[in-house]
Protein backbone atom coordinates (compact mmCIF):
# COMPACT_ATOMS: atom_id res chain seq x y z
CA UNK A 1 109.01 129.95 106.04
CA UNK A 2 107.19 132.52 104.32
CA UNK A 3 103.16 132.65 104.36
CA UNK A 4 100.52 134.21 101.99
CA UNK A 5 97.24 133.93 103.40
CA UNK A 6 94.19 135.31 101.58
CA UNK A 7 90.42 135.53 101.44
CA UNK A 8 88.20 135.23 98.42
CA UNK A 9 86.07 137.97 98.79
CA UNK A 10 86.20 137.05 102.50
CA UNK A 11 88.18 139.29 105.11
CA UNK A 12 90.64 136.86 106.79
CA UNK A 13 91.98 139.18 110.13
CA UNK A 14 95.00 139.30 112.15
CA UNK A 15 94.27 136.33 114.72
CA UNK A 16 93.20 133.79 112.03
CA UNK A 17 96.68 134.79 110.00
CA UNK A 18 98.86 134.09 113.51
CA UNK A 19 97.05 130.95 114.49
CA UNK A 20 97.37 129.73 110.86
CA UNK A 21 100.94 130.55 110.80
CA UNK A 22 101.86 128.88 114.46
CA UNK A 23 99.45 125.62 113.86
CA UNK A 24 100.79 124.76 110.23
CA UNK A 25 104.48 126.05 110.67
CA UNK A 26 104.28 123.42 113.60
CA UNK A 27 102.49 120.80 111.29
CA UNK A 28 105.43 121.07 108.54
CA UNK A 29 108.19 121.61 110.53
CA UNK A 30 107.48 118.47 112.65
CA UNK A 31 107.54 115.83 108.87
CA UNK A 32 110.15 118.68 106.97
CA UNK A 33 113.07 120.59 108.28
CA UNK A 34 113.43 122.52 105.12
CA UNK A 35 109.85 123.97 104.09
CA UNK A 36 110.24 127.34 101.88
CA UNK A 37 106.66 128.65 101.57
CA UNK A 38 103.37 127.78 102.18
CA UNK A 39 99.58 129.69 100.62
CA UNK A 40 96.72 129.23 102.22
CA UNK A 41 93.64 130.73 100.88
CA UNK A 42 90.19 130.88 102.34
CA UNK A 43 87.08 131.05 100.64
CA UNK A 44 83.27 130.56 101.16
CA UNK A 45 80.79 127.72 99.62
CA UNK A 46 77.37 128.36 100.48
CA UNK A 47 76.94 127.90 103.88
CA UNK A 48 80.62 126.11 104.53
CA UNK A 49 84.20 127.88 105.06
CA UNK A 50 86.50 126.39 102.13
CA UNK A 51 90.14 126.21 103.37
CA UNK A 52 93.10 125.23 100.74
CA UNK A 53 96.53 125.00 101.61
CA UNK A 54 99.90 124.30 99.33
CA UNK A 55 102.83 123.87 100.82
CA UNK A 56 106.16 123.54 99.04
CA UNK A 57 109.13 122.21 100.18
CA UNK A 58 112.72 122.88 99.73
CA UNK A 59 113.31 119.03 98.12
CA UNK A 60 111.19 120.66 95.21
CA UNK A 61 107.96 118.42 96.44
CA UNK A 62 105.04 120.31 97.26
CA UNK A 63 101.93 119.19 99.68
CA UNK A 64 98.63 120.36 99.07
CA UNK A 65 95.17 119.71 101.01
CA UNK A 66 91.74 121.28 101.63
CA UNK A 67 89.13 121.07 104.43
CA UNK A 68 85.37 122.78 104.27
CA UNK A 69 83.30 123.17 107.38
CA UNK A 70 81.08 125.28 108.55
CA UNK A 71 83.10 127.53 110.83
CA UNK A 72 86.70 129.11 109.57
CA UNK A 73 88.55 127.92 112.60
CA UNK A 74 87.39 124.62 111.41
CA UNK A 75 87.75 124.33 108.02
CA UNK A 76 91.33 125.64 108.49
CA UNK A 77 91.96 122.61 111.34
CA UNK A 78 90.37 119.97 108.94
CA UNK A 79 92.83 121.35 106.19
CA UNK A 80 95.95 120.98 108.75
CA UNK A 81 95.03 117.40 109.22
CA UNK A 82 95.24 116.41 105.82
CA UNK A 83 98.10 117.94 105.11
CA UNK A 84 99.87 116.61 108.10
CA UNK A 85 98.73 113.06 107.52
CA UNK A 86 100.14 113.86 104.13
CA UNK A 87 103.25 115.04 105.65
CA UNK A 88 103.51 111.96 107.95
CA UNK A 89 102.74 109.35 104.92
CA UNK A 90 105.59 111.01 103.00
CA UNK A 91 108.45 110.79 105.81
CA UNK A 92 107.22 107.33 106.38
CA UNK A 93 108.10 106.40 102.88
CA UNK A 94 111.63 108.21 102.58
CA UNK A 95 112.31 106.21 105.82
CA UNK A 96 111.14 102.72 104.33
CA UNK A 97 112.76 103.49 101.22
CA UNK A 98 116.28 104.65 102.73
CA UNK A 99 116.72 106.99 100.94
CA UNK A 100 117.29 110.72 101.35
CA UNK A 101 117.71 113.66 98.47
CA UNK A 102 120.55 115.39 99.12
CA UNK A 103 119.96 117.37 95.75
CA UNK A 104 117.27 119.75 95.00
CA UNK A 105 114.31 118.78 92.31
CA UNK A 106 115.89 119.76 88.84
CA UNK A 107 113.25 121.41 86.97
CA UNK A 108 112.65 122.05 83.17
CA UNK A 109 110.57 124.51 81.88
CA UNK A 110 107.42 123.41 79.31
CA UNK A 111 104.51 125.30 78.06
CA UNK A 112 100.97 124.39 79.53
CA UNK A 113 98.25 125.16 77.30
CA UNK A 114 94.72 125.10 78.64
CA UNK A 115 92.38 123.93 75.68
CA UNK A 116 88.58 124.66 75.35
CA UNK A 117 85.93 124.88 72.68
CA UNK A 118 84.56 128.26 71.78
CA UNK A 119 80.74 127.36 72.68
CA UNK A 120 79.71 130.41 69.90
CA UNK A 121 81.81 129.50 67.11
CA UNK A 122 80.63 125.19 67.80
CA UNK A 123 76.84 125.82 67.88
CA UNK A 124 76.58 128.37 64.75
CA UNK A 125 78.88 125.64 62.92
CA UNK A 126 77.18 122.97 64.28
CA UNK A 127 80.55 121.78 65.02
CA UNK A 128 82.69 120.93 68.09
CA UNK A 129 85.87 119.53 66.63
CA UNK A 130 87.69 123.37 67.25
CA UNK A 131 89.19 123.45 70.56
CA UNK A 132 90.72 127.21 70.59
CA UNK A 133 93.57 127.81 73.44
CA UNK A 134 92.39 129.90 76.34
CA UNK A 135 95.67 130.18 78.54
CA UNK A 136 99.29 129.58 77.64
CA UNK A 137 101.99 129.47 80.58
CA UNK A 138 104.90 127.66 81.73
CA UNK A 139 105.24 125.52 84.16
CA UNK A 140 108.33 123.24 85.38
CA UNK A 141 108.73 119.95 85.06
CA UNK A 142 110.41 118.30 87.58
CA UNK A 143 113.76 115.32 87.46
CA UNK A 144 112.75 112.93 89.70
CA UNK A 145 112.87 108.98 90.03
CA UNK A 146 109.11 107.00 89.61
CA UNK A 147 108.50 106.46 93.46
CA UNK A 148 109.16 110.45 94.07
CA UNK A 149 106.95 110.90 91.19
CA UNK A 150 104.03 108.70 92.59
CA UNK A 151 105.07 110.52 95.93
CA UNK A 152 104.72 113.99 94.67
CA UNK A 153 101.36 113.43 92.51
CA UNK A 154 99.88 111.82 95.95
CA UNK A 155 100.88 115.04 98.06
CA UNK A 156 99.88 117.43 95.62
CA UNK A 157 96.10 115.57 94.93
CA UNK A 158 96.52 115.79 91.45
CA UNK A 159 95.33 113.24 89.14
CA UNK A 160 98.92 113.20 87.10
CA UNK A 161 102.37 114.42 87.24
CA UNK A 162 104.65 114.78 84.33
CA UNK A 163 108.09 114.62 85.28
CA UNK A 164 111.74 114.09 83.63
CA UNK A 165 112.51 110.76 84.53
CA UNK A 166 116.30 110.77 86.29
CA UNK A 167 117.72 107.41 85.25
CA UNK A 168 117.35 108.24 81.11
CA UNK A 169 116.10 112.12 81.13
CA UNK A 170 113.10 110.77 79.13
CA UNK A 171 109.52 112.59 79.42
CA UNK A 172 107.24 110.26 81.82
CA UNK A 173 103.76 110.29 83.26
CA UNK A 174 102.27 108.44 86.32
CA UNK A 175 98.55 109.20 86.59
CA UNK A 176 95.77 107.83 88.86
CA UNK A 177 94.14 105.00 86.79
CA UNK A 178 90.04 104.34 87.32
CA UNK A 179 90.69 100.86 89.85
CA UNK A 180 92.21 103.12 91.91
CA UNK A 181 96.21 101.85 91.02
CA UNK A 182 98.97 104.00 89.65
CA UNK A 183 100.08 103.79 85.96
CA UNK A 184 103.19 104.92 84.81
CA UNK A 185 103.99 105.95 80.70
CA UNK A 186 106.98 105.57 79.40
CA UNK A 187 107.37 106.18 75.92
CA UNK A 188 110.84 105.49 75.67
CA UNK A 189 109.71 101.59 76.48
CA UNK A 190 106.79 101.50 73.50
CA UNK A 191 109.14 100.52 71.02
């Protein structure tokens, strides 16, 4: 498996690299046989040690946790219990659900725009309708069923996932609703 650890504008030395690489190569090989590359970057919040780690795996699913404390050593150890509780949560459901991916993650390229409004431009006008794009990059979109969708939107933290769904190829969302449940849009099934 093959680490990049970093420090914003924070040194992160040689015994802090080795004891991340033997705790959370230990953590992921224990829930994944097959992980291909894992970040972890370190970073400082006031007073607390900010510790985020992304780990992807070679099914194309990718786990992703942070832990803050007040000491390195321990921000980094809250981080590797997330994302092995993570881990353990997602064997647990390949198990119940008997099934195993014997095929990698298609994915699809798409452009991702990142929209804001130019705060000058809004206040002179006196209007805020104008968003203007501020970044423009791809990003993949993966083929996956709706349960490995839920699955990989849960591992990652993120509050949706768009993915190619694999039983019609059609664009879908599933996205963390506000009562806490999971919604899933399919457009193809608006008619």
């Amino acid at each position: 498996m093959r680490y990049q650890i970093s420090g914003k504008q924070l040194d992160v030395g040689e015994a802090l690299q080795s004891h991340v690489k033997s705790e959370l190569g230990e953590t992921v090989e224990k829930y994944s046989q097959r992980p291909t590359d894992a970040t972890v970057v370190f970073s400082r919040n006031a007073h607390e040690f900010l510790c985020e780690a992304t780990v992807h795996l070679s099914t194309g699913l990718t786990a992703a946790a942070t832990g803050h404390a007040t000491e390195i050593y321990a921000a980094f150890e809250a981080c590797r219990e997330k994302m092995d509780k993570q881990l353990r949560r997602h064997k647990r459901r390949l198990k119940d659900h008997h099934k195993e991916r014997v095929e990698p993650v298609e994915f699809d390229q798409a452009g991702l725009y990142v929209l804001a409004a130019d705060d000058e431009e809004s206040e002179a006008d006196g209007s805020s309708l104008a968003p203007v794009i501020v970044a423009e990059m791809e990003t993949k979109v993966p083929t996956l069923s709706v349960g490995e969708a839920v699955m990989q939107m849960e591992l990652a933290g993120a509050p949706l996932l768009v993915f190619r769904n694999e039983k019609h190829g059609g664009v879908n969302v599933v996205h963390r609703r506000d009562d806490g449940n999971v919604g899933w849009i399919d457009p193809r099934n608006s008619k």
